[in-house]
N, C-alpha and C. Protein backbone atom coordinates (compact mmCIF):
# COMPACT_ATOMS: atom_id res chain seq x y z
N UNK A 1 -116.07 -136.38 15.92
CA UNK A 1 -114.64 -136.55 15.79
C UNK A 1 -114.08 -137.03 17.12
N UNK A 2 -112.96 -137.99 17.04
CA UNK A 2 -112.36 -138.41 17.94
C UNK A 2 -111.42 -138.60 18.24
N UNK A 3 -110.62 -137.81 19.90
CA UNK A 3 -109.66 -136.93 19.57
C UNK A 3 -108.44 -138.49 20.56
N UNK A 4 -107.76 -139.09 19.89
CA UNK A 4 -107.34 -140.16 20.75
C UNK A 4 -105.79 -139.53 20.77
N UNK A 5 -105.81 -140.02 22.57
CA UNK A 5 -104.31 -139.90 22.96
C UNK A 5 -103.49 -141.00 23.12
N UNK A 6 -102.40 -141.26 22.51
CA UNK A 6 -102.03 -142.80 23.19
C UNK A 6 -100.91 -142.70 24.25
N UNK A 7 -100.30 -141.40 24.84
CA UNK A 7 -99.53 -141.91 26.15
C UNK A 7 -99.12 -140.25 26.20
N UNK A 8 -99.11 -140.49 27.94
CA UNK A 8 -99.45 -139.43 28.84
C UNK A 8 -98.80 -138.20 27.86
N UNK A 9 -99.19 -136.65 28.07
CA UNK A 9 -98.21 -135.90 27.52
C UNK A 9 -97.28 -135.12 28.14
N UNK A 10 -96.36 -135.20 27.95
CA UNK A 10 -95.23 -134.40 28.76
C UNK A 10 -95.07 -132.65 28.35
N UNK A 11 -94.70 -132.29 29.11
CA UNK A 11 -94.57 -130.92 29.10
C UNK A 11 -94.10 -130.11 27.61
N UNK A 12 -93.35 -130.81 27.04
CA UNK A 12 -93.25 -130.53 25.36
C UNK A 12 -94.13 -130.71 24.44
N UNK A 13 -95.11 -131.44 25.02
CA UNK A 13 -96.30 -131.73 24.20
C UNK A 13 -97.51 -130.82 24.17
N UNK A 14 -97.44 -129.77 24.98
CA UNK A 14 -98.53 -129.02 25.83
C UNK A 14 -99.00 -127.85 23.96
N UNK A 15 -97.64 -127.56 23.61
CA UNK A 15 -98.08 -126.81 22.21
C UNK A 15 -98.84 -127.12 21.30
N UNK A 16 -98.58 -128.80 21.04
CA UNK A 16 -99.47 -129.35 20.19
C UNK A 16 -100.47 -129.73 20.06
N UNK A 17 -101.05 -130.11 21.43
CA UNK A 17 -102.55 -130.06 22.00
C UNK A 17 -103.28 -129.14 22.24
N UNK A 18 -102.42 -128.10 22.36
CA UNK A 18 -103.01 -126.22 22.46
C UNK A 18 -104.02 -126.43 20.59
N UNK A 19 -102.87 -126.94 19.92
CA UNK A 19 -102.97 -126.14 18.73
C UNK A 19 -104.11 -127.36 17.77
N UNK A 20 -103.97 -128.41 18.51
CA UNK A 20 -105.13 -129.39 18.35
C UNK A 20 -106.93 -129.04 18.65
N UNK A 21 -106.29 -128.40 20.24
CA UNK A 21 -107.95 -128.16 20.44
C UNK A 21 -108.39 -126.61 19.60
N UNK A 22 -107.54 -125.75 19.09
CA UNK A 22 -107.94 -124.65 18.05
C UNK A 22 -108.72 -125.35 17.16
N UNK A 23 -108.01 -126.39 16.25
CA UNK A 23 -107.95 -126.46 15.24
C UNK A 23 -110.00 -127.38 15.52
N UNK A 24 -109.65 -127.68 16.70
CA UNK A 24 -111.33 -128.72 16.45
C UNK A 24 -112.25 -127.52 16.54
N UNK A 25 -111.62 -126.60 17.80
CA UNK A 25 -112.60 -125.46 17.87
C UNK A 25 -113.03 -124.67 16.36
N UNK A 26 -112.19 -124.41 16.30
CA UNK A 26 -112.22 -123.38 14.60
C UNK A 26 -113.28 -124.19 13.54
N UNK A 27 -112.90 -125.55 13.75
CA UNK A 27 -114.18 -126.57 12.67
C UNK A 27 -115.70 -127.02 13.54
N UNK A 28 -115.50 -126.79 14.79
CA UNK A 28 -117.30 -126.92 15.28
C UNK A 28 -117.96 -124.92 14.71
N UNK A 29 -116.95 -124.08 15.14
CA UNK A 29 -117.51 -123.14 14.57
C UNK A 29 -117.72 -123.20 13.40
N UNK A 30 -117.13 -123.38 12.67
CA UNK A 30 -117.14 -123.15 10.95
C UNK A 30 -118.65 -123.83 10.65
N UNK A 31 -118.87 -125.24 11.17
CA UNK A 31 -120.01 -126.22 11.23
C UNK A 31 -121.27 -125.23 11.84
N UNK A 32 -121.34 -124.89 12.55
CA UNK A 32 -122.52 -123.65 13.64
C UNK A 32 -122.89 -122.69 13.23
N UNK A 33 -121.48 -122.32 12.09
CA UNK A 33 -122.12 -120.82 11.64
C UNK A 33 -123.52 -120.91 10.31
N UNK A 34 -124.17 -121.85 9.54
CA UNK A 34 -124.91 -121.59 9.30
C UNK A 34 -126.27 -121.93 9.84
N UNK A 35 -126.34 -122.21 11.15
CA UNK A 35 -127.33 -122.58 11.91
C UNK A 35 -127.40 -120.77 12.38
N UNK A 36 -126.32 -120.30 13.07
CA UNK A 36 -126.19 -118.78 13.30
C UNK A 36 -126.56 -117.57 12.30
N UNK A 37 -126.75 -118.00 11.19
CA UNK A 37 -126.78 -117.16 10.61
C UNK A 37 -129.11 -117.42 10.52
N UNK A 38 -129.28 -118.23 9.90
CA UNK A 38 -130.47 -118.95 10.00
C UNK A 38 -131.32 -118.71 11.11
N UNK A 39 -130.82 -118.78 12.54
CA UNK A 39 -131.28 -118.22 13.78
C UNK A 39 -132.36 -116.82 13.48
N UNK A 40 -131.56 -115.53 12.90
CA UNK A 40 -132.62 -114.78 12.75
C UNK A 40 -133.33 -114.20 12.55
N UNK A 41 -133.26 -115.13 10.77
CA UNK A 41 -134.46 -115.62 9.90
C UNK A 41 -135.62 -115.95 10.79
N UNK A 42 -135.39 -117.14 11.43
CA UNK A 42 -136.13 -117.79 11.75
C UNK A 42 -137.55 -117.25 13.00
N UNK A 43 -136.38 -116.38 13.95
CA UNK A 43 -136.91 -115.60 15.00
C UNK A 43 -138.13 -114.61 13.97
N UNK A 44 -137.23 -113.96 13.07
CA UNK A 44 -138.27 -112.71 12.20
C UNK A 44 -139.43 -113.56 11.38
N UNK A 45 -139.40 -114.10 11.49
CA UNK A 45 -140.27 -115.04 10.39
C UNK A 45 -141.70 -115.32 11.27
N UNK A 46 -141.02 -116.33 12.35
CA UNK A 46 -142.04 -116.32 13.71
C UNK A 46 -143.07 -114.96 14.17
N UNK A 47 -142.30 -113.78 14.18
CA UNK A 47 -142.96 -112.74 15.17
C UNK A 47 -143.67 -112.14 14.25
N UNK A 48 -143.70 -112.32 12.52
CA UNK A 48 -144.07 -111.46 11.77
C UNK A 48 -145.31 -111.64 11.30
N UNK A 49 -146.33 -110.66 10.82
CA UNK A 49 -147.28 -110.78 10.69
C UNK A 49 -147.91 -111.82 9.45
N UNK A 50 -146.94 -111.59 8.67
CA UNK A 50 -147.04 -112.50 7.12
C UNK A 50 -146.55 -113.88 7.57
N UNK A 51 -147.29 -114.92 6.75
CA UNK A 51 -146.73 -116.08 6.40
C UNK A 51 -145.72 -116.47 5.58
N UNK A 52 -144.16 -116.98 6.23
CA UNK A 52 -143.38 -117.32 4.63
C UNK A 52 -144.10 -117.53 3.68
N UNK A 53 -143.71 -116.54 2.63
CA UNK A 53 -143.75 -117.37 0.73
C UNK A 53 -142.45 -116.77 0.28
N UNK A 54 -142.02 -118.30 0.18
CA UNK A 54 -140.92 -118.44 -0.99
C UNK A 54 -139.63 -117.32 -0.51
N UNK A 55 -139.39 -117.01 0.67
CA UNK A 55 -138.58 -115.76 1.48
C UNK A 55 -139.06 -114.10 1.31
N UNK A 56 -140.70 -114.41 1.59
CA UNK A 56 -140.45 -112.92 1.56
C UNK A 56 -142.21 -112.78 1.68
N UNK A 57 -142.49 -111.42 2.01
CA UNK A 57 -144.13 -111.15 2.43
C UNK A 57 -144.83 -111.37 1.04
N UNK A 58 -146.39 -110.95 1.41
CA UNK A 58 -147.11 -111.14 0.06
C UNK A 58 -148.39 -111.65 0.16
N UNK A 59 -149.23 -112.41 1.79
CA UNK A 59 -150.13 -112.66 1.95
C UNK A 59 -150.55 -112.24 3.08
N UNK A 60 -151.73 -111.79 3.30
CA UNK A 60 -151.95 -111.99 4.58
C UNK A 60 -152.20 -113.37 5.62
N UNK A 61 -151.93 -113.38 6.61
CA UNK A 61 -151.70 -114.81 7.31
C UNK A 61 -152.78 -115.54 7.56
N UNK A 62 -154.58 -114.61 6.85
CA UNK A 62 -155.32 -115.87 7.01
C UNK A 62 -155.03 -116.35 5.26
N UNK A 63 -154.53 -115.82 4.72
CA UNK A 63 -154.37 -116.52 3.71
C UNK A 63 -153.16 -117.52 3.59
N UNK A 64 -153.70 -118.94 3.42
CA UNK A 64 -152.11 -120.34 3.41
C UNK A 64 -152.26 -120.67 2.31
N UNK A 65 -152.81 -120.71 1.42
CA UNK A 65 -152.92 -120.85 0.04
C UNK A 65 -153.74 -120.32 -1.13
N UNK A 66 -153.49 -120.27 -2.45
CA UNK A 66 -154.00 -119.37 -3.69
C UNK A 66 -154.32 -120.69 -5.04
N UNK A 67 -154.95 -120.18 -5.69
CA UNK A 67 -155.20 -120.89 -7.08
C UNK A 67 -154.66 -119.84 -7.53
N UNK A 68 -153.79 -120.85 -8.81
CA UNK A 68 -153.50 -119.85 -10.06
C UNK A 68 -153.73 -119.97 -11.58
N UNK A 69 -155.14 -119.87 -11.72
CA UNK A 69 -155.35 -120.56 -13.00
C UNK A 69 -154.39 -119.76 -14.12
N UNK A 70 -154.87 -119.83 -15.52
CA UNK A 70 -153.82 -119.29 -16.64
C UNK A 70 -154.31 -118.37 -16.96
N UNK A 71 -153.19 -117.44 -17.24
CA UNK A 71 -152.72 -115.97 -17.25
C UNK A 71 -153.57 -115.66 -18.70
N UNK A 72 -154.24 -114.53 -18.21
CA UNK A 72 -154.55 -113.91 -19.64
C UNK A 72 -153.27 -113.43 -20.87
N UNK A 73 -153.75 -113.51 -21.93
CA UNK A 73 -152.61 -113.08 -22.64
C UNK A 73 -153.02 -112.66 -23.79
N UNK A 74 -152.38 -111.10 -23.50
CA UNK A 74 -152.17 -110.14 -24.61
C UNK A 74 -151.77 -109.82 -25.83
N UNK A 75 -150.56 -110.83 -25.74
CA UNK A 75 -149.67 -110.62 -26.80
C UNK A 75 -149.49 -111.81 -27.75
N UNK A 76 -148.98 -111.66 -29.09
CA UNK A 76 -148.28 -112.45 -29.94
C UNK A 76 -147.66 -114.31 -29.53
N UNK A 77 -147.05 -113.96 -28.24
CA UNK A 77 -146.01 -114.93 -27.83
C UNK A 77 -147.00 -116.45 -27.58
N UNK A 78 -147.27 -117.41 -28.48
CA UNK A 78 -147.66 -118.61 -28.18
C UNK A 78 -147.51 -118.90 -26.89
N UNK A 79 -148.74 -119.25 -25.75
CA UNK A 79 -148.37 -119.91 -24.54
C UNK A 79 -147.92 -119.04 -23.61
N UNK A 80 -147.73 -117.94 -23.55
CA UNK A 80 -147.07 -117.01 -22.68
C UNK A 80 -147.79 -117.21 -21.28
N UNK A 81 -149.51 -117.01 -21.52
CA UNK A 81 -149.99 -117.29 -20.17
C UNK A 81 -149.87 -118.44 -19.30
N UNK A 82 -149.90 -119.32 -20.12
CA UNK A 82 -149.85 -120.70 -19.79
C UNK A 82 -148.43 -120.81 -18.95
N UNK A 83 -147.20 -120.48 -19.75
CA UNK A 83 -145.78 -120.45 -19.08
C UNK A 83 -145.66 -119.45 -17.87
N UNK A 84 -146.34 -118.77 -18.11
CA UNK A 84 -146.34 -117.65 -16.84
C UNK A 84 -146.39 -117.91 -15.96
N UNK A 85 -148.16 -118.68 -15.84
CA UNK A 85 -148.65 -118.86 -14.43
C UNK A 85 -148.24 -120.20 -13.84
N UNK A 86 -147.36 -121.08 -15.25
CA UNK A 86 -147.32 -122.07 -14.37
C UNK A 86 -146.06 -122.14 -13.60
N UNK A 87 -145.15 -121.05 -14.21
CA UNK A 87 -143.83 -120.93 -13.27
C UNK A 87 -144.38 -120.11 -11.77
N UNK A 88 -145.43 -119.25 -11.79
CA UNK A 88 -145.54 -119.00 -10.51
C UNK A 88 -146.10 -120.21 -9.54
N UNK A 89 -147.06 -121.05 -10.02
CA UNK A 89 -147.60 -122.00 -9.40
C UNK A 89 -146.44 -122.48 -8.73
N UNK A 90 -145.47 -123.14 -9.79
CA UNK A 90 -144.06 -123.86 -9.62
C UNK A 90 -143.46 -123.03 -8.30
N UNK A 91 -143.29 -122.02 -8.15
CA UNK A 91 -142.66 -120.94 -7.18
C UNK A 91 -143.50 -121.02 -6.20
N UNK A 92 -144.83 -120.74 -6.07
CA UNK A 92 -145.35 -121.38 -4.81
C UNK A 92 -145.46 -122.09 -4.20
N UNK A 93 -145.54 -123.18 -4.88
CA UNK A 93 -145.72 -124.96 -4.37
C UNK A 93 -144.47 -125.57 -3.83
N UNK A 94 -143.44 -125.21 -3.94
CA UNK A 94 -142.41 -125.09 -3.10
C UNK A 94 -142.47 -124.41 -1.98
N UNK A 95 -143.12 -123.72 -1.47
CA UNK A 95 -143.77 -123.18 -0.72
C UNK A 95 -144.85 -123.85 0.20
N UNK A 96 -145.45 -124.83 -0.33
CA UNK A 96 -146.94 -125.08 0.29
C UNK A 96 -147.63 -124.40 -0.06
N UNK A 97 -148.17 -123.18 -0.85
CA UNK A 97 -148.66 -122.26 -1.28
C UNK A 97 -149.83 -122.45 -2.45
N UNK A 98 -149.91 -123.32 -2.75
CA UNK A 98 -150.79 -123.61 -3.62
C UNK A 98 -152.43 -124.24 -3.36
N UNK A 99 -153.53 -123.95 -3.69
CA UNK A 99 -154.62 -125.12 -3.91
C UNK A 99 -155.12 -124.79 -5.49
N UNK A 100 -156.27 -125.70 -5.09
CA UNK A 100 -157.07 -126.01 -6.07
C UNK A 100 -158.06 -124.54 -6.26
N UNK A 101 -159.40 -124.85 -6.98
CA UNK A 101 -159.89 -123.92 -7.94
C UNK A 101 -160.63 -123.68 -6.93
N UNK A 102 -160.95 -124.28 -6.02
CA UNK A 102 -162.27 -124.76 -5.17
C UNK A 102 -161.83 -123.38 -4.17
N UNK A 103 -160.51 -123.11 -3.88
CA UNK A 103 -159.71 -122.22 -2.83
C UNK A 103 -160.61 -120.78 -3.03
N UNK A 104 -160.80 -120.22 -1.84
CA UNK A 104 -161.20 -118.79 -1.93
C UNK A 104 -160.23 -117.93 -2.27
N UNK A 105 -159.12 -117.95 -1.92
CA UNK A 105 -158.11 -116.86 -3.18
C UNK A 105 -157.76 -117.40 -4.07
N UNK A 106 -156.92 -116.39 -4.94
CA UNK A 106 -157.19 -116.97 -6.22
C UNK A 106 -155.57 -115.43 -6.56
N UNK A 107 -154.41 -115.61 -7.60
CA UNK A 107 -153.50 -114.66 -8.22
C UNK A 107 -154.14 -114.87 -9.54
N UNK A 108 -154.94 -113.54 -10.11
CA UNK A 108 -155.10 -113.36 -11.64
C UNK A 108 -154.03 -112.98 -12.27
N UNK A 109 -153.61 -113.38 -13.49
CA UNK A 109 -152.33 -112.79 -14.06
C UNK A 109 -152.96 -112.51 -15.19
N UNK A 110 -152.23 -111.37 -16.41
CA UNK A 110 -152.58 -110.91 -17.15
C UNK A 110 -150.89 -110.43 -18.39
N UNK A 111 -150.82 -110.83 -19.35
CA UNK A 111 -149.50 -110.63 -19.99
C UNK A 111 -149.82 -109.71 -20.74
N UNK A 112 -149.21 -108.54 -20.58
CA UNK A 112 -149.32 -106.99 -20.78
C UNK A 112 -148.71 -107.25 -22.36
N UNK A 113 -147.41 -107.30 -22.40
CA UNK A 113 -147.17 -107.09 -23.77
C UNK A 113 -145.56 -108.29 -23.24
N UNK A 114 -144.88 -108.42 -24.70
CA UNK A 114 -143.90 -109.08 -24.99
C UNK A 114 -142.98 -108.59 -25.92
N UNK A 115 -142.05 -107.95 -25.78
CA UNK A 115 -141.16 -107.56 -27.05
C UNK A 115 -139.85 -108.35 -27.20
N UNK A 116 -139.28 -108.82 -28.45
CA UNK A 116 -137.70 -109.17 -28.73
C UNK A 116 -137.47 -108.38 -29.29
N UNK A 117 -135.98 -107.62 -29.25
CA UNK A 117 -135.61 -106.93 -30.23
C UNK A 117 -133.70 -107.26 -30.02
N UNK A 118 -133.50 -106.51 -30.98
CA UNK A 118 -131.75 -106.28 -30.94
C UNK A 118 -131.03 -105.70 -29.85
N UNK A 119 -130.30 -105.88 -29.34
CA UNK A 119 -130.17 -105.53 -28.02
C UNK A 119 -128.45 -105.57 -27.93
N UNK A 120 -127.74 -105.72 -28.96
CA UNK A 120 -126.23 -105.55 -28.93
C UNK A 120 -125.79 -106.06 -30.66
N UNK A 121 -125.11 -105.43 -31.50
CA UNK A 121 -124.06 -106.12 -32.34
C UNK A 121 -123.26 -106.64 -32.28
N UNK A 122 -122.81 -107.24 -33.41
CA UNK A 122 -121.29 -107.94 -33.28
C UNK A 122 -120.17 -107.42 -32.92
N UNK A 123 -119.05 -107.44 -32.95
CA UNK A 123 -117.88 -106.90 -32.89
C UNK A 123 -117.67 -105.94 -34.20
N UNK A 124 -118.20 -106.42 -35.29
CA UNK A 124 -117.76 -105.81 -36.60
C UNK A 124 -119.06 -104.72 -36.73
N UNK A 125 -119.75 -104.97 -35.92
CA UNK A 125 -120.87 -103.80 -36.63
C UNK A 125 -122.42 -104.42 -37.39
N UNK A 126 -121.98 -105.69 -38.34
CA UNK A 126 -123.02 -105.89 -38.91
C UNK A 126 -123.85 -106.96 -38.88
N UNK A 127 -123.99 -107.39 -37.81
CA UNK A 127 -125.20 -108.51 -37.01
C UNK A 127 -125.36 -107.96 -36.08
N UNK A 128 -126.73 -108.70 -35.42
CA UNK A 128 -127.06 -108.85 -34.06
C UNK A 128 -126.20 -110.19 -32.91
N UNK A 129 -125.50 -109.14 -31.99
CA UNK A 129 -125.04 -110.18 -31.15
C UNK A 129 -125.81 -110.72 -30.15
N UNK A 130 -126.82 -109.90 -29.58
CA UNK A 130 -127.95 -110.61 -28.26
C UNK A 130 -129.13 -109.93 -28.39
N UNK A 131 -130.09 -110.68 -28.81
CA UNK A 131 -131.17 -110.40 -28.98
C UNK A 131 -132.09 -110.26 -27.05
N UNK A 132 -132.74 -109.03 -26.62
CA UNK A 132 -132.99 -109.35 -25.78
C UNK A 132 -134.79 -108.89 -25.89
N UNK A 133 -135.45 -110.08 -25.00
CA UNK A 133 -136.94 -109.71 -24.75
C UNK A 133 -137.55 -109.56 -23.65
N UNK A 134 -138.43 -108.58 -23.40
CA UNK A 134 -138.95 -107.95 -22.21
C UNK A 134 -140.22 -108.25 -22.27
N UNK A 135 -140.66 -108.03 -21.00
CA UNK A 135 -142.13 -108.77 -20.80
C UNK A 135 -142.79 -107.48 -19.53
N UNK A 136 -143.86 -107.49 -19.73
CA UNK A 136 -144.95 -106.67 -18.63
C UNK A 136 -145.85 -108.01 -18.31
N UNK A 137 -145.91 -107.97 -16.97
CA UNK A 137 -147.12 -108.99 -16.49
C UNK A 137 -148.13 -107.65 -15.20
N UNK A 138 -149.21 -108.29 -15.28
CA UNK A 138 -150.16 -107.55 -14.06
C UNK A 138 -150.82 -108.58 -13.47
N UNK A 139 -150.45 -108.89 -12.19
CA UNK A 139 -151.02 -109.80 -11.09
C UNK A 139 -151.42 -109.10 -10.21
N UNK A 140 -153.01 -110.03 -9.68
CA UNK A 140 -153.71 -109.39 -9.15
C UNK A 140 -154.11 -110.53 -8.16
N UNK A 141 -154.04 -110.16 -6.54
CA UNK A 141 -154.10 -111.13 -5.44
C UNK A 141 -156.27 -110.83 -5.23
N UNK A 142 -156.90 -112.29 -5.52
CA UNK A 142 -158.05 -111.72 -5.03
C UNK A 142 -158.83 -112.86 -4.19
N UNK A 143 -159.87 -112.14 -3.46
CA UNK A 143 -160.31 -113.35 -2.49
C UNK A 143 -161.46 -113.22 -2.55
N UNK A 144 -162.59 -114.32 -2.59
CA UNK A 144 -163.94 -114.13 -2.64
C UNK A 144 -164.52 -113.48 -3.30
N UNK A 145 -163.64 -112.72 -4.60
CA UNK A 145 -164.09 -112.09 -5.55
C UNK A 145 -164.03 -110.82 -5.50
N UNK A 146 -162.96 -110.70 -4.60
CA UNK A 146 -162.59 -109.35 -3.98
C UNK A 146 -161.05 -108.75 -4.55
N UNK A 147 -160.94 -108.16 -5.20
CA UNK A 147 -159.23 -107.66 -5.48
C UNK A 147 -158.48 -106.92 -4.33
N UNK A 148 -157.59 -107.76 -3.75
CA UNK A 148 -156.91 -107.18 -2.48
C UNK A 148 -155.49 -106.96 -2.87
N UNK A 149 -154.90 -106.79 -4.01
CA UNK A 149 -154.16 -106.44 -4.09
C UNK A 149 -153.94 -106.24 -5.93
N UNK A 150 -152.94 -105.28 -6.05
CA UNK A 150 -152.89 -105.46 -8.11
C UNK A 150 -151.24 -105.23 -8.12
N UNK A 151 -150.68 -105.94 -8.78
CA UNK A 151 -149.00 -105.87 -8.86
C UNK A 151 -148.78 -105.69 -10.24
N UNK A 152 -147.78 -104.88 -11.18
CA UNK A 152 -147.05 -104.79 -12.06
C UNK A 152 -146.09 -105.06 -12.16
N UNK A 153 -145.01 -105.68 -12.76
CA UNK A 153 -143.99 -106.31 -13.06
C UNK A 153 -143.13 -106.12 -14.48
N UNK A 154 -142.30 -105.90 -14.49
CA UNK A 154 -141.38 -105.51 -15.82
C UNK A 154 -140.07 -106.18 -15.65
N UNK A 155 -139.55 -106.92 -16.91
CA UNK A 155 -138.46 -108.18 -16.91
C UNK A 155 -137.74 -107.92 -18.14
N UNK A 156 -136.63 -108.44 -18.19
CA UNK A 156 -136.22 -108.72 -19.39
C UNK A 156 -135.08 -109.90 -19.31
N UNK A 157 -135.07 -110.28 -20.68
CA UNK A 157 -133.71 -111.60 -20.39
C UNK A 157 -133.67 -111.34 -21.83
N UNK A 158 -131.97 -112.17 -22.22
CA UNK A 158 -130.98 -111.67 -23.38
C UNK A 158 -131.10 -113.18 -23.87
N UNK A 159 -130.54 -113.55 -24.95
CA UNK A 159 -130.49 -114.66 -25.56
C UNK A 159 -129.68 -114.22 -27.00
N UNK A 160 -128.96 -115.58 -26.88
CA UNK A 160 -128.12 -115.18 -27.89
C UNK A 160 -128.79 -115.77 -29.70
N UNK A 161 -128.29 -115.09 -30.93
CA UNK A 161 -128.73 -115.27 -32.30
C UNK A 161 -128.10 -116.87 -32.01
N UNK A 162 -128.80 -117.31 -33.93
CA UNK A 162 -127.93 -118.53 -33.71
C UNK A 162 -127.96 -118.65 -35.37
N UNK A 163 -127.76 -119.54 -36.25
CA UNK A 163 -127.17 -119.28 -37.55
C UNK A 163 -128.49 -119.86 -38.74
N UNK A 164 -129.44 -120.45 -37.79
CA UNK A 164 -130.91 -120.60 -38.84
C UNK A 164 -132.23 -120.17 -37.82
N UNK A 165 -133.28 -119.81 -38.30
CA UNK A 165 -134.17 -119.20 -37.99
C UNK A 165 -135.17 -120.49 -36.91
N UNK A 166 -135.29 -121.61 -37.21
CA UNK A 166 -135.25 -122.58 -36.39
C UNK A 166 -134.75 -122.29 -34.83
N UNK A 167 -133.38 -122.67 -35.41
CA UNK A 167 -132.73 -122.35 -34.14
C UNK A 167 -132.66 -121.08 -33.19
N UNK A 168 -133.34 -119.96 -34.01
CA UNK A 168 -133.29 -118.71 -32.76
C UNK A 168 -134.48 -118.95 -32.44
N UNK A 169 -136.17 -119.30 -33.14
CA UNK A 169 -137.11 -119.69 -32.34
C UNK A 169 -136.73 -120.39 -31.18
N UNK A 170 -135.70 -121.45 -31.00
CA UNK A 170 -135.76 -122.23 -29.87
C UNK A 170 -134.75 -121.61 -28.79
N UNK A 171 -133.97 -120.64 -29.11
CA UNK A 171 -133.53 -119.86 -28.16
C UNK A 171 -134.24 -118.60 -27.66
N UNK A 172 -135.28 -117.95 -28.21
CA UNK A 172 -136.17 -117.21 -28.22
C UNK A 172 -137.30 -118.24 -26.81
N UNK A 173 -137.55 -118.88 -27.08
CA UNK A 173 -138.80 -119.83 -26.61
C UNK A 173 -138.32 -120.09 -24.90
N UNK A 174 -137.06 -120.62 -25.06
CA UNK A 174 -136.09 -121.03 -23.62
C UNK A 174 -135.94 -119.69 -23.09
N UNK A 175 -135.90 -118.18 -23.76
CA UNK A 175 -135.95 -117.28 -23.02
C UNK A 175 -137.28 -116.99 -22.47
N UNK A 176 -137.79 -117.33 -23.15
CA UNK A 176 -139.15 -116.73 -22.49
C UNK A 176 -139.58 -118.09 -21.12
N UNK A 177 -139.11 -119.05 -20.77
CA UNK A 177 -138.81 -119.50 -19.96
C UNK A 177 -138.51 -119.18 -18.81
N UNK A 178 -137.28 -119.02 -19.26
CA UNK A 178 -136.03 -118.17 -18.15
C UNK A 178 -136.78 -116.91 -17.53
N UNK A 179 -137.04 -115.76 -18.72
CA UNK A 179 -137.98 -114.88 -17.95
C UNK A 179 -139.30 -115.14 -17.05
N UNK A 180 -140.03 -116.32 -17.60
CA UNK A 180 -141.04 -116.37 -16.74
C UNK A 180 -140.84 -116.86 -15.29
N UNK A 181 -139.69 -117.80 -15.09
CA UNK A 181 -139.17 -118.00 -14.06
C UNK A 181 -138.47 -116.97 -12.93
N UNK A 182 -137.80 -116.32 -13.54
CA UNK A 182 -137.24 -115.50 -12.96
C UNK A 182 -138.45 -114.22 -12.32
N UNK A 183 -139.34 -113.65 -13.82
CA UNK A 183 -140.28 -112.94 -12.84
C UNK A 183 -141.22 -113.37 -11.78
N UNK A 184 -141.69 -114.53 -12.05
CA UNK A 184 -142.66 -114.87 -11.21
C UNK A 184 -141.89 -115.68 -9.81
N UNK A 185 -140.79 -115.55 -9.40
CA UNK A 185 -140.27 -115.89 -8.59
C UNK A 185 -140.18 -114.53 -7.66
N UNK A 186 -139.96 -113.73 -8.21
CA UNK A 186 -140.08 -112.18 -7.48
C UNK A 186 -141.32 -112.18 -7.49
N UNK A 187 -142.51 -112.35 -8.28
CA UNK A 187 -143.69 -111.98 -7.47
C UNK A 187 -144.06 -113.24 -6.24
N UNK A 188 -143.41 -114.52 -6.67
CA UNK A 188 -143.91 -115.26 -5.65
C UNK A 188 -143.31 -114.79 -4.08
N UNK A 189 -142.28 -114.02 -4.20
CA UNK A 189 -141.54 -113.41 -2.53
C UNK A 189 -142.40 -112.29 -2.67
N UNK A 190 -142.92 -111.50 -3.49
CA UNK A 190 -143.22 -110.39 -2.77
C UNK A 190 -144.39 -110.08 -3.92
N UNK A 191 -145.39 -110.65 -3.36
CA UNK A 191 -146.63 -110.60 -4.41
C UNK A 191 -147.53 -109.35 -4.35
N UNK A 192 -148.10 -108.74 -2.92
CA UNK A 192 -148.77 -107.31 -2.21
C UNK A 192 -147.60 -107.24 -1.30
N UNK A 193 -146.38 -106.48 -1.08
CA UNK A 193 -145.64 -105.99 -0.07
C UNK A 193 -145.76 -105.14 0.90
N UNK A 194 -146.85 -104.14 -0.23
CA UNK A 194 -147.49 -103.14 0.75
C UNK A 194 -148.71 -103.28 1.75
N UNK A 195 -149.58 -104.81 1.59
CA UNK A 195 -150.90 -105.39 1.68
C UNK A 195 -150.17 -105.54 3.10
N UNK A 196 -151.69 -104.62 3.85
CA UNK A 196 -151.57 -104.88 5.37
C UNK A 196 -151.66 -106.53 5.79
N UNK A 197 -151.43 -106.64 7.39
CA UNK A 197 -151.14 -108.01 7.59
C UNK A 197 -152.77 -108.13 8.11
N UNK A 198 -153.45 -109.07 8.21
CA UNK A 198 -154.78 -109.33 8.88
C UNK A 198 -154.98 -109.35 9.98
């Protein structure tokens, strides 16, 4: 920004240039403060024993990357493993967090169970207003064939009815989406929390 004067200022002018240089000051701060805030992230991140994933612990620091092949699956739900593991992949790899099969670690996942059920009525009493479904997953961090860590996980997400059976499969389906995203984004920040650092 560029602050131009075009002729000398006289002593009546002294208020408005007071209230000029606030006003730039007040907007380089406003601009700084999320570098300030970021600062110390950045410091804790550095000194800490874990490697970022995805904002939050979960590996040890000789570990920089995992394979995640597809999730065993337990239950009913078409594809569940498949959607599972590939939203965690998705959550890591934003990260850098990912390799191939070839990688010495490896996150096993396992889909415990899947339920939809009724989860609110209508106003009048006699429908279902939000159908909601919950999910159990068990991930397990392992290396060289070694299990170094085992995680449990419990989720749920709501979805609303819809007026043909068609159509709640496909709102049913987008939830189980949404949930897989959402859980495996929490395990991707915090996959072993308690797993010492190396």
């Amino acid at each position: 920004m560029t602050l131009r004067v075009t002729q000398p200022a006289g002593r009546r002018d002294l208020p408005g240039l007071a209230r000029a240089g606030r006003d730039i000051g007040a907007r380089a701060l406003a601009a700084a403060r999320p570098l300030m805030k970021a600062l110390p992230l950045a410091l804790a991140i550095g000194g800490c024993g874990y490697q970022f994933a995805v904002g939050g612990p979960g590996f040890p620091d000789d570990i920089r990357a995992v394979y995640v092949p597809v999730f065993a699956n337990r239950t009913s739900e078409p594809e569940a493993g498949a959607i599972f593991s590939e939203a965690l992949a998705e959550t890591l790899a934003r990260a850098g967090r990912t390799a191939g099969p070839a990688a010495p670690a490896r996150v096993d996942g396992e889909i415990v169970s899947m339920i939809a059920a009724p989860a609110a009525t209508t106003r009048d009493g006699t429908g279902v207003g939000i159908y909601r479904l919950s999910a159990v997953v068990r991930l397990s961090l392992v290396r060289d064939g070694a299990e170094l860590c085992r995680r449990e996980l419990a989720g749920s997400e709501d979805y609303l009815p819809a007026t043909n059976l068609q159509a709640l499969e496909a709102s049913r389906r987008e939830a189980v989406r949404r949930l897989a995203a959402t859980m495996m984004a929490s395990a991707g920040r915090e996959l072993c929390p308690n797993l010492a650092p190396r």
